[in-house]
Every structure is written in C-alpha cells, then in structure tokens.
Protein backbone atom coordinates (compact mmCIF):
# COMPACT_ATOMS: atom_id res chain seq x y z
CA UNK A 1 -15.14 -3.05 -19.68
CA UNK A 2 -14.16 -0.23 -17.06
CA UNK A 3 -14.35 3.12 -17.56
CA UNK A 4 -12.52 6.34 -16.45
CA UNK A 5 -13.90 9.59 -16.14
CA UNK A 6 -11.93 12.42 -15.02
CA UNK A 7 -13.55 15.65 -13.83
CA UNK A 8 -12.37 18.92 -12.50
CA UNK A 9 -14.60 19.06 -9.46
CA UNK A 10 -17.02 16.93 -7.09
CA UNK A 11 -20.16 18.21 -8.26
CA UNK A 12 -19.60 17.26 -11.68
CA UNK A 13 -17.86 13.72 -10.52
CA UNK A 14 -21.60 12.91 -8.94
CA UNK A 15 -23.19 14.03 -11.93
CA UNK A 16 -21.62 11.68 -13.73
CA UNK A 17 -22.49 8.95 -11.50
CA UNK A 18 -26.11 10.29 -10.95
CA UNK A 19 -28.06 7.57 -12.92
CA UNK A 20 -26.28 4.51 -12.17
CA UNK A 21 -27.81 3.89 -8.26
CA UNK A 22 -25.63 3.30 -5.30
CA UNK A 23 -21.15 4.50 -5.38
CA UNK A 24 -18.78 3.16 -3.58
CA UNK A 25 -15.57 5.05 -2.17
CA UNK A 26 -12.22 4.12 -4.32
CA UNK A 27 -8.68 4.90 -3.85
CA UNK A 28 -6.67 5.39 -6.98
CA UNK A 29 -2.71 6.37 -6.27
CA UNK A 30 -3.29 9.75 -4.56
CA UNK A 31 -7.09 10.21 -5.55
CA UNK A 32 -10.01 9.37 -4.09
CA UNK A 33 -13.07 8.63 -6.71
CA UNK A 34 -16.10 6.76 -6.67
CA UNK A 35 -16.98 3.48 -8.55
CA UNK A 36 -20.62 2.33 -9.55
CA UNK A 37 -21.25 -0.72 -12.02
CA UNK A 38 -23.26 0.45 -15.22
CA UNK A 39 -24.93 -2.20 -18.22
CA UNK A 40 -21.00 -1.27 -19.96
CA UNK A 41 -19.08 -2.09 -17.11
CA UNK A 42 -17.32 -0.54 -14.21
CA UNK A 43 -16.89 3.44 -14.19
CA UNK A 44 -14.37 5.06 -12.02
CA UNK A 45 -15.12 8.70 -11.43
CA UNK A 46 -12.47 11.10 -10.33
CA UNK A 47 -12.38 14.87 -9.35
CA UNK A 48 -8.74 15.95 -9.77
CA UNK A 49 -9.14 20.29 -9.77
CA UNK A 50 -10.04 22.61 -12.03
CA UNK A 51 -7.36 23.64 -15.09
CA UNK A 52 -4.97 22.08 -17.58
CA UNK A 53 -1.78 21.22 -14.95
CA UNK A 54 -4.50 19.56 -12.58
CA UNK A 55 -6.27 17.30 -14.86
CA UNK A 56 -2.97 16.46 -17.35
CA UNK A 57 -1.37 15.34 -13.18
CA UNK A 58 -4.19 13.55 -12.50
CA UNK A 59 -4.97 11.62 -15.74
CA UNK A 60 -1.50 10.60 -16.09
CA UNK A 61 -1.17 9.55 -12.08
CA UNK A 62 -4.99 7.52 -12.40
CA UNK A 63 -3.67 5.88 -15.85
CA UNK A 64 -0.53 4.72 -13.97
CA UNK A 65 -2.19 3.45 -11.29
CA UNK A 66 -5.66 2.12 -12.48
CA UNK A 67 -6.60 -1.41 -13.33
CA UNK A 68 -6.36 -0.54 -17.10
CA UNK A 69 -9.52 1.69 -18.87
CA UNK A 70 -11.05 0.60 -21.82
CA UNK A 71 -12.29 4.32 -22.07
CA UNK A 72 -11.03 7.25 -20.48
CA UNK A 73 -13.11 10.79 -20.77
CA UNK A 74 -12.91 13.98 -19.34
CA UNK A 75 -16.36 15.18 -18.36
CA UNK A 76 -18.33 17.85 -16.70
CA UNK A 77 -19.90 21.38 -17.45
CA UNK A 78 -19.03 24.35 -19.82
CA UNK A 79 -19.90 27.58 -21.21
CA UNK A 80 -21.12 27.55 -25.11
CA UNK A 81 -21.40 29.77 -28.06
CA UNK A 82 -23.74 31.67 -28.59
CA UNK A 83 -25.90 30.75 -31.45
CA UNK A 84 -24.00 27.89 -31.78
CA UNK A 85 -25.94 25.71 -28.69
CA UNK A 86 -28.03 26.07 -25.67
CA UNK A 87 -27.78 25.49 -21.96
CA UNK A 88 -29.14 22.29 -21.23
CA UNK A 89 -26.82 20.89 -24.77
CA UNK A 90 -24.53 18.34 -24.12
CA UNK A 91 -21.40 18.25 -26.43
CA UNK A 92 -19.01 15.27 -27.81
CA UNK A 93 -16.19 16.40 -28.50
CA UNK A 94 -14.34 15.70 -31.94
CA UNK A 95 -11.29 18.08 -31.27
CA UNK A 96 -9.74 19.46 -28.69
CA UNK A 97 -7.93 22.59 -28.56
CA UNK A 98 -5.93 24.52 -26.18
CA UNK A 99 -6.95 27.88 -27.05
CA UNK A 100 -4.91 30.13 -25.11
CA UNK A 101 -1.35 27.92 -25.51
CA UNK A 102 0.82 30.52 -27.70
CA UNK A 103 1.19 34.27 -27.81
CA UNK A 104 -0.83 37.33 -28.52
CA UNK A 105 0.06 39.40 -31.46
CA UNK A 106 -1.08 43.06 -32.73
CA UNK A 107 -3.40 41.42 -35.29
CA UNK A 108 -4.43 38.44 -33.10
CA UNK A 109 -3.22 34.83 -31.71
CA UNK A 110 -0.54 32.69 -32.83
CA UNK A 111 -0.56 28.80 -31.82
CA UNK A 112 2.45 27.56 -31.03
CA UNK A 113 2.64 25.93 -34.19
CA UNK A 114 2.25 29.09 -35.96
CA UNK A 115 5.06 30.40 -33.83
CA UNK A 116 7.27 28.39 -35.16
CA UNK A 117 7.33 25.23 -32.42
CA UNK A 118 6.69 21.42 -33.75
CA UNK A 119 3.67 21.37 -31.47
CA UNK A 120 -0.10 20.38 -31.86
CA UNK A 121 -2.49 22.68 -29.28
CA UNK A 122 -5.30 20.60 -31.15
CA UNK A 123 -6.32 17.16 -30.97
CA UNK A 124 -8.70 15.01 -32.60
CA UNK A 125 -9.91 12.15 -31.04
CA UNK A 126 -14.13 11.49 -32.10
CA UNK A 127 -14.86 8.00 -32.47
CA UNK A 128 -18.33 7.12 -34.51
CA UNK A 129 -18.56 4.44 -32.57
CA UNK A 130 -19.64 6.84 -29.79
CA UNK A 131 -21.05 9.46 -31.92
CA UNK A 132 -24.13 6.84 -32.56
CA UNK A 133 -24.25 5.76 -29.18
CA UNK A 134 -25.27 9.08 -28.00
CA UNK A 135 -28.05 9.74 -30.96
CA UNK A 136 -30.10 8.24 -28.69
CA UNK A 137 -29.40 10.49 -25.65
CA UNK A 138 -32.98 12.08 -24.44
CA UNK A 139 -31.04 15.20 -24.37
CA UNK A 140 -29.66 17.67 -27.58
CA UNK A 141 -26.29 16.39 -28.27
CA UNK A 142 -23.58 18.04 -30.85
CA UNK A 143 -20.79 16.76 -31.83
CA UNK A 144 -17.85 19.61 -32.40
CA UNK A 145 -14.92 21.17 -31.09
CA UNK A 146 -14.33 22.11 -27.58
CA UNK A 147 -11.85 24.20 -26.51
CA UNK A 148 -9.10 24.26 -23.47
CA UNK A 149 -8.62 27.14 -21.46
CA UNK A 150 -6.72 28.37 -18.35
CA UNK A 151 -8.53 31.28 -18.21
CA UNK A 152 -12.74 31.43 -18.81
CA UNK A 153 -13.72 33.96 -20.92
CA UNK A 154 -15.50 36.85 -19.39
CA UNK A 155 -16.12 39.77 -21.78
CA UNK A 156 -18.27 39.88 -24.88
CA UNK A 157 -15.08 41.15 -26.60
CA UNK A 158 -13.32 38.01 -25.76
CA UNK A 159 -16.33 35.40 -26.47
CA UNK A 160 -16.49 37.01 -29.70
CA UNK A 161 -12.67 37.27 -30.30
CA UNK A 162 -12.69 32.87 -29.74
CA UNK A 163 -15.68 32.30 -31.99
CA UNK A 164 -14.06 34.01 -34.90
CA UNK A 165 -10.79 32.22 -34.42
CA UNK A 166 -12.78 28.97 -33.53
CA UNK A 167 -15.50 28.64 -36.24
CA UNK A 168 -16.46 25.15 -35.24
CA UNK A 169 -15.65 25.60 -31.02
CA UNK A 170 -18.94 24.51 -29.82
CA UNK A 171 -18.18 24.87 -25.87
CA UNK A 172 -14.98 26.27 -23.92
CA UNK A 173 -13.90 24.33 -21.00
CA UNK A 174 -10.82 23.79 -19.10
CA UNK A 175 -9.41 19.98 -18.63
CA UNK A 176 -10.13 18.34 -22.01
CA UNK A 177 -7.00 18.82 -24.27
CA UNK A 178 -5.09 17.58 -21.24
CA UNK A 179 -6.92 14.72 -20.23
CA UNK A 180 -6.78 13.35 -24.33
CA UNK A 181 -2.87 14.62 -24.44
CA UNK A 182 -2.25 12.49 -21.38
CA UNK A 183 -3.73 9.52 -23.12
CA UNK A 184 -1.77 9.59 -26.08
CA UNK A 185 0.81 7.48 -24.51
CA UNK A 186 -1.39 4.95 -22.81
CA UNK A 187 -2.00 1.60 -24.37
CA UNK A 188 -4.73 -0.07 -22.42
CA UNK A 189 -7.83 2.65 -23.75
CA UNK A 190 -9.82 1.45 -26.43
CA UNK A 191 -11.60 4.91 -26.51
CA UNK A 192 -11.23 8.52 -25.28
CA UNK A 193 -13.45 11.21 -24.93
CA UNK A 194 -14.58 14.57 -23.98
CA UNK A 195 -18.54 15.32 -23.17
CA UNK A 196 -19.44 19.05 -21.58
CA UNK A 197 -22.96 19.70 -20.69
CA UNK A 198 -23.73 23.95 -21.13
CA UNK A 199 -24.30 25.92 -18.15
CA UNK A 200 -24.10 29.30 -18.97
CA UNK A 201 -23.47 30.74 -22.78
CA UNK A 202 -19.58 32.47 -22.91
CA UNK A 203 -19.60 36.43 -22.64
CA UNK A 204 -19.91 39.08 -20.39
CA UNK A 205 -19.77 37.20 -17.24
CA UNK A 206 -23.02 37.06 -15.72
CA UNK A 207 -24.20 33.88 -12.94
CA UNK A 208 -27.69 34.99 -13.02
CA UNK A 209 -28.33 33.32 -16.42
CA UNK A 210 -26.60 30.43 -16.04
CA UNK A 211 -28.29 26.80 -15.01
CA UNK A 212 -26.02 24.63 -13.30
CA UNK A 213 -28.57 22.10 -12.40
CA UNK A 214 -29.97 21.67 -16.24
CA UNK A 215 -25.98 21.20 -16.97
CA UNK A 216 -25.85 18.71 -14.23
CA UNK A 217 -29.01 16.60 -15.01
CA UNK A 218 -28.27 16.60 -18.86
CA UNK A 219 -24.51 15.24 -17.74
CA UNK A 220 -26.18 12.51 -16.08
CA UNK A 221 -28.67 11.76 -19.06
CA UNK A 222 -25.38 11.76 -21.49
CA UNK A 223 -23.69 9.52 -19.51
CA UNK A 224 -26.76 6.83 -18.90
CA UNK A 225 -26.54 6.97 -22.75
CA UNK A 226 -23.64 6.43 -23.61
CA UNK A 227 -23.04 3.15 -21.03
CA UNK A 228 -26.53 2.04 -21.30
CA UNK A 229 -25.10 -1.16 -22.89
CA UNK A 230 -21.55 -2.55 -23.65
CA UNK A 231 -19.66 -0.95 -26.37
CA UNK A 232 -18.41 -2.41 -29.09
C-alpha cells in the first residue's frame, strides 16, 4: 500500500511523518517530499503552499506523477468551533466544503449552486473503514465537516456568521475541498481523506491562545493510528 499526504506547509509535512523514525528525500514531478515506510505501507509526504489553487496544482501534478496511491489525504492543522471541539482535537473529515466559493448577498451567502451554477462546493468523501481505524487514536477524534477557505476567519462576527451557516463544520481549513476535488478523477486511490488537528479556536484573531505544538503532536498521534497496520 502507499500513501499520499498532501500538506500546505513543511511543518505540518514533518508532523505527519513524526512517528514513523527515519525520512528520506523524494522527488515527485516538481515537488520535493519525504518518504518513510509505516506497518500500512509507504507514505509520501508533500508540502505544496498554503490555499485552494496551491494544493488543487499540487495534488493533481503528485497524482500524475506518483507511483499510484492507494490513499491520498490532505493533512495538517486548523482552527475549530467553538463549543464544537478543542485544541489538541483531531478531526476526520466526512465533508468538505468550500465555504467562501459563491457570492455575498444582503441577507447572507449563496453557494454557487444556489446561484444558479450546476456546481457542488461540498463533497463527501468519509469512509467507515477509516472512521474505526482512528477510534483507537490516543487522541480526541471527531468525525464532521471541515470547511475550505481562501481567507481564515478573523473576527468573532465572522466565526459566528460560518457556524450558523455550517451547523455541522467542525474545523475551517484551507486545502481540503481541493485536494478531494482533485481526486475525483483519479483511479488508482482506494481511499481519500482529510484529518486537521486544532490549533487555535476560529474568532477574533488572537496567536496568544493558540498551541501549535499540541496541533502538531496530536497530527502525529492521528497519523500513527491510522497506518499502524495495513488497511483493509
């Protein structure tokens, strides 16, 4: 089995590698990644920049040129809801949706669905298979929506504005809905994912009460889970 895990930015890349001992350098069409042999198989992880364009361009370049992924997954840190999760929570994702893809109105947001265009902006993807894999994780895991955004939310006004549009939203990133649109077309995966580890809580923007490193560590644990053993 060989995995690929696409991530926005280094630091999250070596998370994701953190638990499985010694990486080796890898050269994937333009990208440079690491590789480290886990109990499932072989994971490739890949920083490709931070934002929809990025990771959609990268996924779609690392499909084309990869050896063929059995499971592809977009992975790293987010902000979550408040009252909905805590820092240190990892998430699986079971939908993802590109929040901020249509148009603002008077009385709120219109997808582009709603708009009147034969497009999705949401995505569901969650496989039980993985959901019971990562029951076992030594970390709080919930499975939910996570949402896709260009732009992080910054204000109380806004946080609150996305919760009551997103009942479910769990965590607010800004890669997954690409990475899973990108796969839609790709025939080797056997599974695809999305798995976001909370930093901070979404609001008022404010880096003193965040915790990168708990967000890091419990991306590692996640991952050590869920390739602790082949999959079926």
């Amino acid at each position: 089995m060989t995995v690929l895990v696409i991530c926005a930015v280094e630091a999250e890349r070596d998370a994701v590698v953190r638990n499985f001992g010694a990486s080796r350098t890898i050269s994937l069409g333009q990208y440079g990644g690491v590789a480290v042999d886990t109990p499932a198989g072989e994971l490739h992880a890949v920083s490709v920049g931070v934002g929809p364009v990025a990771a959609a361009l990268g996924a779609a370049a690392l499909l084309a040129a990869g050896p063929g992924y059995d499971l592809v997954m977009s992975a790293g840190i987010a902000g979550g809801f408040r009252g909905r999760i805590a820092v240190g929570d990892v998430v699986l994702a079971d939908l993802a949706t590109y929040a901020d893809l249509g148009v603002r109105v008077d009385d709120g947001f219109l997808s582009v669905r709603e708009m009147g265009i034969d497009q999705d902006s949401s995505l569901a993807f969650g496989d039980q298979r993985l959901i019971d894999r990562m029951s076992g994780a030594p970390i709080m895991v919930l499975v939910g929506e996570v949402l896709t955004l260009s732009a992080m939310t910054g204000t109380n006004a806004d946080a609150d504005e996305l919760a009551a549009r997103y009942p479910r939203a769990l965590a607010e990133a800004m890669e997954g809905f690409a990475v899973i649109a990108a796969t839609r077309d790709y025939q080797g995966n056997r599974y695809v994912a999305e798995i976001r580890a909370i930093s901070n809580l979404i609001g008022r923007r404010d880096r003193s009460t965040w915790n990168i490193p708990l967000a890091f560590g419990a991306l590692a644990d996640a991952m050590s889970t869920l390739l602790n053993e082949p999959l079926p």
